[in-house]
PDB file of N, CA and C in Angstrom:
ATOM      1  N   UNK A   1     178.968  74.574 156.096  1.00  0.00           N
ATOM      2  CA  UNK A   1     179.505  73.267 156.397  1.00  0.00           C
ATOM      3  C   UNK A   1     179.496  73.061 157.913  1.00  0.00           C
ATOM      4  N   UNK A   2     179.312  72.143 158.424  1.00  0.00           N
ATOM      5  CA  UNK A   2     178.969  71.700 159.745  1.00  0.00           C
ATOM      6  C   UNK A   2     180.323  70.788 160.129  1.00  0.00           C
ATOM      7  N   UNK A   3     180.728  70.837 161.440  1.00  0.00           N
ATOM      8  CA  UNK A   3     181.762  69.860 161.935  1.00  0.00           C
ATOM      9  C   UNK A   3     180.613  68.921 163.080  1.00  0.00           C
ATOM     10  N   UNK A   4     181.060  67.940 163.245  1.00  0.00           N
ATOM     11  CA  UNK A   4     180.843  66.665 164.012  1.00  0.00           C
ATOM     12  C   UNK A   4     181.507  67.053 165.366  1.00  0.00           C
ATOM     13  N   UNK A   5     180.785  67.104 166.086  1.00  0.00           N
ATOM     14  CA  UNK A   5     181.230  67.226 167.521  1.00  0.00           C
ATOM     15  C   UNK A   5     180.313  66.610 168.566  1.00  0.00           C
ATOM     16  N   UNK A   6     180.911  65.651 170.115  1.00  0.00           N
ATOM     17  CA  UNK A   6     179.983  65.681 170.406  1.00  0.00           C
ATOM     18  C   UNK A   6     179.439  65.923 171.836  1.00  0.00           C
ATOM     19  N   UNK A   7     178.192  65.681 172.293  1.00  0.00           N
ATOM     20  CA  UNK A   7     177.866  66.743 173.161  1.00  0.00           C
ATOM     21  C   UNK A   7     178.527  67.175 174.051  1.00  0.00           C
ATOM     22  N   UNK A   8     179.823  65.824 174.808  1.00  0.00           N
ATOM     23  CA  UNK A   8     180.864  65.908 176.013  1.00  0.00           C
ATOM     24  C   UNK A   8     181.473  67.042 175.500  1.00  0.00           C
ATOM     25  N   UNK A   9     182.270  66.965 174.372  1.00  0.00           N
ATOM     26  CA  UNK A   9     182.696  67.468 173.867  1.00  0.00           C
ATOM     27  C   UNK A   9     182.461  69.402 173.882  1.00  0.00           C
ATOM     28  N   UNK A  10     181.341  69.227 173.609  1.00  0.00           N
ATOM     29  CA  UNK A  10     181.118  70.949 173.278  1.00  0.00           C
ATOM     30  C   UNK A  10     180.548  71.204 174.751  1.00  0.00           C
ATOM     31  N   UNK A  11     180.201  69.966 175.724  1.00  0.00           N
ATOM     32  CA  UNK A  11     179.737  70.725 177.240  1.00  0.00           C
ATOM     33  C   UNK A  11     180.628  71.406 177.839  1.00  0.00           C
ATOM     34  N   UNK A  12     182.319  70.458 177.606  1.00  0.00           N
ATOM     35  CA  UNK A  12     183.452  70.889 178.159  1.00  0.00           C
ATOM     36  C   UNK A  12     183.748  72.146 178.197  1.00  0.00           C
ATOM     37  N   UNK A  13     183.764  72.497 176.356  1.00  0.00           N
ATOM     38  CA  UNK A  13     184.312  73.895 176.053  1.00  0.00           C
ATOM     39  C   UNK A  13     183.473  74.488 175.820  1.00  0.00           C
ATOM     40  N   UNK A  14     182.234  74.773 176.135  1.00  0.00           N
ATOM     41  CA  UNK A  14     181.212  75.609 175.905  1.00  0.00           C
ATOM     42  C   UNK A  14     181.469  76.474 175.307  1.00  0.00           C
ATOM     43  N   UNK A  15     182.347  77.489 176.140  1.00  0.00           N
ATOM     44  CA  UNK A  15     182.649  79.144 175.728  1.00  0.00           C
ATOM     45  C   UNK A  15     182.897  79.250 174.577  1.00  0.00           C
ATOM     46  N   UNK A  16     184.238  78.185 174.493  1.00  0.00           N
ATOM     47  CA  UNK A  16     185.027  77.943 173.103  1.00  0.00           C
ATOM     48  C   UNK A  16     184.243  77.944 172.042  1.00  0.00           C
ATOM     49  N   UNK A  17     183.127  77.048 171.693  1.00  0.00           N
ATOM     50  CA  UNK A  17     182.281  76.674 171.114  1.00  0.00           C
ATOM     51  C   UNK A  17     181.280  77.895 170.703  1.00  0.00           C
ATOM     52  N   UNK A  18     180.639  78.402 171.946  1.00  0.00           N
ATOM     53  CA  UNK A  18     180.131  79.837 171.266  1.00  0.00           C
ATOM     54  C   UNK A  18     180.739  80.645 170.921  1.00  0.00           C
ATOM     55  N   UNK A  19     182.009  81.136 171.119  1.00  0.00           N
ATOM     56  CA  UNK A  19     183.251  82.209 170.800  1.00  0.00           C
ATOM     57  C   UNK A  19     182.964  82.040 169.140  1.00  0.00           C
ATOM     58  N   UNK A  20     183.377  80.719 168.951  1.00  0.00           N
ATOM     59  CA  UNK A  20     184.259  79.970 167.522  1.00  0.00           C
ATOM     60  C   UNK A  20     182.517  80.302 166.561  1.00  0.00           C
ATOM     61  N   UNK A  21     181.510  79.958 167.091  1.00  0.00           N
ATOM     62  CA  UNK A  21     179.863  80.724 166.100  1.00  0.00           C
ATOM     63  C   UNK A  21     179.707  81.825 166.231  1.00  0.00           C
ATOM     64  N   UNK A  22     179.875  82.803 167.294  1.00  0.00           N
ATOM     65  CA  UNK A  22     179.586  84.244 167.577  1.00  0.00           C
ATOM     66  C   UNK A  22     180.832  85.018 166.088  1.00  0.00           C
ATOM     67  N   UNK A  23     182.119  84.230 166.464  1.00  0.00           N
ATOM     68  CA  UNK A  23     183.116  85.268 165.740  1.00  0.00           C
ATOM     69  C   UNK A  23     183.713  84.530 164.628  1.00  0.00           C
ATOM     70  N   UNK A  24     183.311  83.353 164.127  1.00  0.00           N
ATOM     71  CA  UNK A  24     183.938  82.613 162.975  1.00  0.00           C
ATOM     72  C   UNK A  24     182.950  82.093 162.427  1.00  0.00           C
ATOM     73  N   UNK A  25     181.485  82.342 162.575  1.00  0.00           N
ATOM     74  CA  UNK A  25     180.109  81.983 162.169  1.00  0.00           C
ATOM     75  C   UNK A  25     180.711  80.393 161.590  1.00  0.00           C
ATOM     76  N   UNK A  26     180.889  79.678 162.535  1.00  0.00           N
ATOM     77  CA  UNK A  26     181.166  78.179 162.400  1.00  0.00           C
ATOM     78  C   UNK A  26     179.648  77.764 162.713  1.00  0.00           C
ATOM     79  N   UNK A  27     179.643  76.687 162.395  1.00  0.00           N
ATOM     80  CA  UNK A  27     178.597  75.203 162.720  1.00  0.00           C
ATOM     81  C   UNK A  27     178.795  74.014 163.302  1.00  0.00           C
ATOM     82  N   UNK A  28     177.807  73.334 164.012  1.00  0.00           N
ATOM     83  CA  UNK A  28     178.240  71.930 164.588  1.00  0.00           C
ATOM     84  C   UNK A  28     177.348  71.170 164.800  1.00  0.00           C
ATOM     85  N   UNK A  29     177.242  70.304 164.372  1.00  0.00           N
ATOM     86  CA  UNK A  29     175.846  68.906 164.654  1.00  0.00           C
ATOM     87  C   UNK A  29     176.390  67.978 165.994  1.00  0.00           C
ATOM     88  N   UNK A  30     175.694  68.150 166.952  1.00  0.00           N
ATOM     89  CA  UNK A  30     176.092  67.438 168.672  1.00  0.00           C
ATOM     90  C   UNK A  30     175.365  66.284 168.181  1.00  0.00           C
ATOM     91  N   UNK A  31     176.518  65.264 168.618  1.00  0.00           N
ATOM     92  CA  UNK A  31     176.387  64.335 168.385  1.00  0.00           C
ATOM     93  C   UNK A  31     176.178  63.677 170.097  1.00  0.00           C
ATOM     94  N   UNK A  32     175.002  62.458 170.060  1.00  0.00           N
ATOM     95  CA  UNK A  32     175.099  61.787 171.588  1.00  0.00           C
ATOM     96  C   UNK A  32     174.845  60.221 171.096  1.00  0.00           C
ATOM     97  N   UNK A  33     176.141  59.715 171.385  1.00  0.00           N
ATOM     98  CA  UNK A  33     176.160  58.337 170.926  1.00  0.00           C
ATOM     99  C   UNK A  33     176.632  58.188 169.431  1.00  0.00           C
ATOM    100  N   UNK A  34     175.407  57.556 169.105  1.00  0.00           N
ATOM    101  CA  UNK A  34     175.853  57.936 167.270  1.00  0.00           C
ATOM    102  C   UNK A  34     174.857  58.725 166.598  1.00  0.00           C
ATOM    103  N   UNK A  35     173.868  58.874 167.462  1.00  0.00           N
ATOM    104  CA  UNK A  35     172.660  59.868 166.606  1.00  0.00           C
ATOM    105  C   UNK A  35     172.809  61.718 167.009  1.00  0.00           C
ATOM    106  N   UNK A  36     172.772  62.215 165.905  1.00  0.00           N
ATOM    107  CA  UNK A  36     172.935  63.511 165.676  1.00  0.00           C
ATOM    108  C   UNK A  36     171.689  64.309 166.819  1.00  0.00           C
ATOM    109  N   UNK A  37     171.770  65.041 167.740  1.00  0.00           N
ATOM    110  CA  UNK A  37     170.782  65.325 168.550  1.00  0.00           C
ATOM    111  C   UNK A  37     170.699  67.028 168.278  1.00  0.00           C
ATOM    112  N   UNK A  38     171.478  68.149 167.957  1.00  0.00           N
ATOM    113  CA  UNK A  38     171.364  69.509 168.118  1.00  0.00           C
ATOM    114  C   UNK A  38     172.163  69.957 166.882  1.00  0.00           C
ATOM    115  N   UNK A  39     172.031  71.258 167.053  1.00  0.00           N
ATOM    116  CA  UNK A  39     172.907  72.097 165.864  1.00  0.00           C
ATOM    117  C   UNK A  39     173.197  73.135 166.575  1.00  0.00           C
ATOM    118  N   UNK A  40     174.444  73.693 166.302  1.00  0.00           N
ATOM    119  CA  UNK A  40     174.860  74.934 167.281  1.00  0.00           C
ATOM    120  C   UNK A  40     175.679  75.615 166.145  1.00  0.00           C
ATOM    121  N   UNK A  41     175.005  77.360 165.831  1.00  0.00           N
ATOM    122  CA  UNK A  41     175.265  77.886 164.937  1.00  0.00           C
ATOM    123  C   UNK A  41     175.121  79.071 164.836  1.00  0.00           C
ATOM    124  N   UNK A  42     174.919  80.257 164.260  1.00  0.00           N
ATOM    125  CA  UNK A  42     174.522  80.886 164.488  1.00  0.00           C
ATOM    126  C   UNK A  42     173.145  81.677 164.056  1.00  0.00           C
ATOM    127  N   UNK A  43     172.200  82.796 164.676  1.00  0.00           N
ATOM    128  CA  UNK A  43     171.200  82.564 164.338  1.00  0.00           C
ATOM    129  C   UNK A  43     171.129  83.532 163.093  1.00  0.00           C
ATOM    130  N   UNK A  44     170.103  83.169 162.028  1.00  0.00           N
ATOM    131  CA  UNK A  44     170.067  84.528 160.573  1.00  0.00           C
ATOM    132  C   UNK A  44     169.979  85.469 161.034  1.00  0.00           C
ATOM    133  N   UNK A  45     170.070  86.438 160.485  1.00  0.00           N
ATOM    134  CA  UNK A  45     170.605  87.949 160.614  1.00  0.00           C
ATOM    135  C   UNK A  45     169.053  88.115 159.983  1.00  0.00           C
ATOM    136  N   UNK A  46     168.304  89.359 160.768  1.00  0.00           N
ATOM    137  CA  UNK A  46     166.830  89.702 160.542  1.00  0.00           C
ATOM    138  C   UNK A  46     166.883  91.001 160.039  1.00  0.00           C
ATOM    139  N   UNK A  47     165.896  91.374 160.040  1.00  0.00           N
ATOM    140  CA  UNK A  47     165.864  92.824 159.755  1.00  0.00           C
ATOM    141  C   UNK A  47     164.918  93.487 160.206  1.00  0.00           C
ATOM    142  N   UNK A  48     165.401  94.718 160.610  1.00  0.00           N
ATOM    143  CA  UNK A  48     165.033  95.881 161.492  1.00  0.00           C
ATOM    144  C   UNK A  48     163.378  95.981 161.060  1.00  0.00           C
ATOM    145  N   UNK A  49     162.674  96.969 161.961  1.00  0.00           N
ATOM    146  CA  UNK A  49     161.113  96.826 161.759  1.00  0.00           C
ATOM    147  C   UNK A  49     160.939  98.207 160.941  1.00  0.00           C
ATOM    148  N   UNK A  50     162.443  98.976 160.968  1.00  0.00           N
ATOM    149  CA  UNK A  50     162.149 100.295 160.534  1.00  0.00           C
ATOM    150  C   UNK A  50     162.525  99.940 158.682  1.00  0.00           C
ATOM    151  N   UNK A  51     163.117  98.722 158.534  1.00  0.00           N
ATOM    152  CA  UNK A  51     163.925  98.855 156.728  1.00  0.00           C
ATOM    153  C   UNK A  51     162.192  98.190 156.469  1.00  0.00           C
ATOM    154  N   UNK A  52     161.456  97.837 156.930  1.00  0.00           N
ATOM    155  CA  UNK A  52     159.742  97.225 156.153  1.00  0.00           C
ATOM    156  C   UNK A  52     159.596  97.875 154.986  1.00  0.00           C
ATOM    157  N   UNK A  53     159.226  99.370 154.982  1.00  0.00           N
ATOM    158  CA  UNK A  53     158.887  99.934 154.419  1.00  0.00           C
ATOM    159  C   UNK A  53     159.832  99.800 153.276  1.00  0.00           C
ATOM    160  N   UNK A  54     160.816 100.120 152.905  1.00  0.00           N
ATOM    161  CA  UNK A  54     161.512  99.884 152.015  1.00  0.00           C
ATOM    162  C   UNK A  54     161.814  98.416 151.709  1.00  0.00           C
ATOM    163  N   UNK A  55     161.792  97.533 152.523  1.00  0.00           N
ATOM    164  CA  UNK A  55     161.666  96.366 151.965  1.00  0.00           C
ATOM    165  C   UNK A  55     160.575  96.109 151.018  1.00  0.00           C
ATOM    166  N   UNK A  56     158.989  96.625 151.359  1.00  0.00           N
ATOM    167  CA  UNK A  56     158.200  96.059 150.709  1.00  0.00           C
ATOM    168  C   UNK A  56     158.223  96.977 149.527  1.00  0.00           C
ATOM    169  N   UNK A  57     158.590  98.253 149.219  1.00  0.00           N
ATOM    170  CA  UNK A  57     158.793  98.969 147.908  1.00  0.00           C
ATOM    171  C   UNK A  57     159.416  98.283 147.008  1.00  0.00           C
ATOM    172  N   UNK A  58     160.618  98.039 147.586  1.00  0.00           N
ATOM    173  CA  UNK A  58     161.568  96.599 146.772  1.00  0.00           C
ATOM    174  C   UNK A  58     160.986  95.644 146.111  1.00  0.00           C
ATOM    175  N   UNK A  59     159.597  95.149 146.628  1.00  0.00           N
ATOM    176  CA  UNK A  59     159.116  94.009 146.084  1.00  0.00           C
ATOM    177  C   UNK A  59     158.597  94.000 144.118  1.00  0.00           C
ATOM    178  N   UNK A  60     158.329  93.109 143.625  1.00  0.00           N
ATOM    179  CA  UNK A  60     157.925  93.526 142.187  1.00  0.00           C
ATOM    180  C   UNK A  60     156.590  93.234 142.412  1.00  0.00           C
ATOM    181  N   UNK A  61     155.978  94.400 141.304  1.00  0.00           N
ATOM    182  CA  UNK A  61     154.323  94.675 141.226  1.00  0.00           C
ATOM    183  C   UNK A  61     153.614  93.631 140.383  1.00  0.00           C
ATOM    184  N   UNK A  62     152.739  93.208 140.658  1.00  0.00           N
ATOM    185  CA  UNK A  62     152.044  92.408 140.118  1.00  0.00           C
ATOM    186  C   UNK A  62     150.769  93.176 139.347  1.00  0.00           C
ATOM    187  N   UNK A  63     150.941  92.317 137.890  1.00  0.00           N
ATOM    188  CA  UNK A  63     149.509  93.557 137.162  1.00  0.00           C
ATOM    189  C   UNK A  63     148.441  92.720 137.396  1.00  0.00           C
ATOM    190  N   UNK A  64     147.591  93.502 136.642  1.00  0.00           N
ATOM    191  CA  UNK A  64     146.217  93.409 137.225  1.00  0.00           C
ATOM    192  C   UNK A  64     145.464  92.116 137.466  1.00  0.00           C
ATOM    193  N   UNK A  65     145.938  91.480 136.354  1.00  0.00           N
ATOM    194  CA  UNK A  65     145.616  89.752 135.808  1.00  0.00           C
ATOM    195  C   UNK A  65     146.359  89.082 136.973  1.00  0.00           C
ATOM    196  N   UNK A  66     148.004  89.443 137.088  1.00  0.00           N
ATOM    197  CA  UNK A  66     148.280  88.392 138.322  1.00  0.00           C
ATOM    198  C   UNK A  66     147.546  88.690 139.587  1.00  0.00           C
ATOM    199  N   UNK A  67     147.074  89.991 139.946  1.00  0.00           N
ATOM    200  CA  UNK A  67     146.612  90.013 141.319  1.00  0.00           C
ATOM    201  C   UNK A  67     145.281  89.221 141.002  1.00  0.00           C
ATOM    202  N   UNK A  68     144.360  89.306 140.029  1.00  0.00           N
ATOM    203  CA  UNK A  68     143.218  89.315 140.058  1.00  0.00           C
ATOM    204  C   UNK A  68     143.343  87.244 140.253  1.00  0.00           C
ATOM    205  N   UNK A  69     144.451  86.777 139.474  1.00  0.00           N
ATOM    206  CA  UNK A  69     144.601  85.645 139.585  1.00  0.00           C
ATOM    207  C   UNK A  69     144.760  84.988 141.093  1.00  0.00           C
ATOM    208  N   UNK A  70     145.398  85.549 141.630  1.00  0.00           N
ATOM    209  CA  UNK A  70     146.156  85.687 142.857  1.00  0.00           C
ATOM    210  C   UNK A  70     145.036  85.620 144.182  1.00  0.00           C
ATOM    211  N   UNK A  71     143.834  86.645 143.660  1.00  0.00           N
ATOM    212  CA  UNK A  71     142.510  86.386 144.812  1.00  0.00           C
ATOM    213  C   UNK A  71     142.339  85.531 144.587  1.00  0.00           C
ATOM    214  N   UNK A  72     141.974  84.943 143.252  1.00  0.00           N
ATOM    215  CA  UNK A  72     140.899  83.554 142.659  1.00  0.00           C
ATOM    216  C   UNK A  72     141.954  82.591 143.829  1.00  0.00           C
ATOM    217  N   UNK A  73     142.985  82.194 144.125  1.00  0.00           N
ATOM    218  CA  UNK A  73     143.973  81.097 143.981  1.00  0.00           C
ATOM    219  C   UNK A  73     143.517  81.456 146.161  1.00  0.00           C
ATOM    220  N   UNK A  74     143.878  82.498 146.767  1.00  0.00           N
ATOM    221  CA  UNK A  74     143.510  82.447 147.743  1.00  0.00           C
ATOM    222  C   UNK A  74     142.195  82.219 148.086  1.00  0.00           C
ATOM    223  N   UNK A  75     140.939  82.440 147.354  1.00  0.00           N
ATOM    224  CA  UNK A  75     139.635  82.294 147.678  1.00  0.00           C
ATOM    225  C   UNK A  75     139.344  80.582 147.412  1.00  0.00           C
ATOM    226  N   UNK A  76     139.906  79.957 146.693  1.00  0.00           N
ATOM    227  CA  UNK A  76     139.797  78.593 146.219  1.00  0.00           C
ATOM    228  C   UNK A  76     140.678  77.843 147.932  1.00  0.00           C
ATOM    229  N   UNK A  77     141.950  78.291 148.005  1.00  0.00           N
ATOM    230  CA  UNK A  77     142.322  78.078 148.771  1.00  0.00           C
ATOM    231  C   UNK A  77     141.979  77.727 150.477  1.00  0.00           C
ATOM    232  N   UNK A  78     141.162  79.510 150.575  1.00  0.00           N
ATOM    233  CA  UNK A  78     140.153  79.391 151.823  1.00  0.00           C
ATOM    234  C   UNK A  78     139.006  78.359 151.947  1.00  0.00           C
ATOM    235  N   UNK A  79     138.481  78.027 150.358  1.00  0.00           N
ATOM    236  CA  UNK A  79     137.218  77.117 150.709  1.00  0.00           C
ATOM    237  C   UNK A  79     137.954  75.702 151.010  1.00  0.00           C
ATOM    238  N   UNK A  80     139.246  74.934 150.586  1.00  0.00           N
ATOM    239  CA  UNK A  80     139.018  73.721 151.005  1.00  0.00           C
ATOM    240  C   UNK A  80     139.869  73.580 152.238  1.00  0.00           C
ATOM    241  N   UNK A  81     140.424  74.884 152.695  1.00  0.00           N
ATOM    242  CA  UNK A  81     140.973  74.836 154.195  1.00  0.00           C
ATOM    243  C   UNK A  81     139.650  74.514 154.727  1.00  0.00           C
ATOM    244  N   UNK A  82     138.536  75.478 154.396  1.00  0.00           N
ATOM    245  CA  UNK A  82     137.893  75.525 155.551  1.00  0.00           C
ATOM    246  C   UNK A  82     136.441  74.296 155.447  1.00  0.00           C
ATOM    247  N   UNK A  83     136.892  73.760 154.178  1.00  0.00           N
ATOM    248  CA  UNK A  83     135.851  72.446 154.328  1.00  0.00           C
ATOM    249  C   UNK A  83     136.283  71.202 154.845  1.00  0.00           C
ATOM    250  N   UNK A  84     138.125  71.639 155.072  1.00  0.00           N
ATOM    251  CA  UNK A  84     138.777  70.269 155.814  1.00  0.00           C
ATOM    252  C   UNK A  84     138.386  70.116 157.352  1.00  0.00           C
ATOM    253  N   UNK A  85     138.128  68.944 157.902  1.00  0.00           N
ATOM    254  CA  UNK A  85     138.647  68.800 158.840  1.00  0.00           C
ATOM    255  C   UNK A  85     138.794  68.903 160.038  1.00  0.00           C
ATOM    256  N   UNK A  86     139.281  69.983 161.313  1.00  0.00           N
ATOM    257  CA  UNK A  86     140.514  69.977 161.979  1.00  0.00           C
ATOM    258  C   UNK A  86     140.317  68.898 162.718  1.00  0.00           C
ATOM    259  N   UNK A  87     141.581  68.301 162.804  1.00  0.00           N
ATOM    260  CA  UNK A  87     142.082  67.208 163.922  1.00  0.00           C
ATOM    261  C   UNK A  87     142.727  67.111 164.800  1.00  0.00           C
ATOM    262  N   UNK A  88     142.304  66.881 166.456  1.00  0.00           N
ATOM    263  CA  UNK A  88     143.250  66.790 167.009  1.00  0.00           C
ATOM    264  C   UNK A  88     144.536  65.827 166.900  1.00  0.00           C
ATOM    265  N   UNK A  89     145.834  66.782 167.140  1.00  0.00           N
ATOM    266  CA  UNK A  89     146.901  65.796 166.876  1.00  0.00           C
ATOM    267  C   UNK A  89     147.095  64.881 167.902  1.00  0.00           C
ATOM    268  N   UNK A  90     146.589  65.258 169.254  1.00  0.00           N
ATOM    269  CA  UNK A  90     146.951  64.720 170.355  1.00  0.00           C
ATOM    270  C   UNK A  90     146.180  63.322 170.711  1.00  0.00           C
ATOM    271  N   UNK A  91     145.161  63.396 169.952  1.00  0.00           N
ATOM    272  CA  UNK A  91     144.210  62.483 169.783  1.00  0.00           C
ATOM    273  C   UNK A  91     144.730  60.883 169.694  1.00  0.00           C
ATOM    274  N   UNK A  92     144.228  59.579 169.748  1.00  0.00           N
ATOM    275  CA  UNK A  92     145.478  58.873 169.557  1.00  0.00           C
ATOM    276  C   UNK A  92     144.358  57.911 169.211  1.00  0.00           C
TER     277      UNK A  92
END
């Protein structure tokens, strides 16, 4: 859940403001004017480079039919990426 606060507001008490996400994993949508401009929160919790390995053991196995399905769906995939397109976005 997010509280409404706005930007004067959380410039004032800064500290306060990160204290209250660091140690009460609170939320807040900065508000400037009447339009919602930021979110101040805290960031997801990641995981270490050493739990991988056991993360990916964790995963469920796919038999033979789903993998074999699974190339078909990426190889279909690669051909109409790569018959699209690219565009510049900047382009106007």
């Amino acid at each position: 859940m997010y509280e409404i606060r706005s930007v004067t507001e959380v410039a004032r008490h800064f500290a306060d403001y990160i204290n209250r996400v660091v140690y009460r994993g609170e939320r807040f949508v900065l508000m400037r004017g009447n339009k919602p401009v930021a979110e101040l929160g805290p960031l997801p919790a990641g995981k270490r480079l050493v739990e991988l390995p056991g993360l990916l053991a964790s995963l469920p196995r796919l038999s033979e039919a789903e993998a074999e399905e699974f190339a078909d769906d990426l190889v279909s995939a690669r051909s109409k990426l790569s018959s699209t397109e690219v565009r510049d976005p900047w382009e106007s």
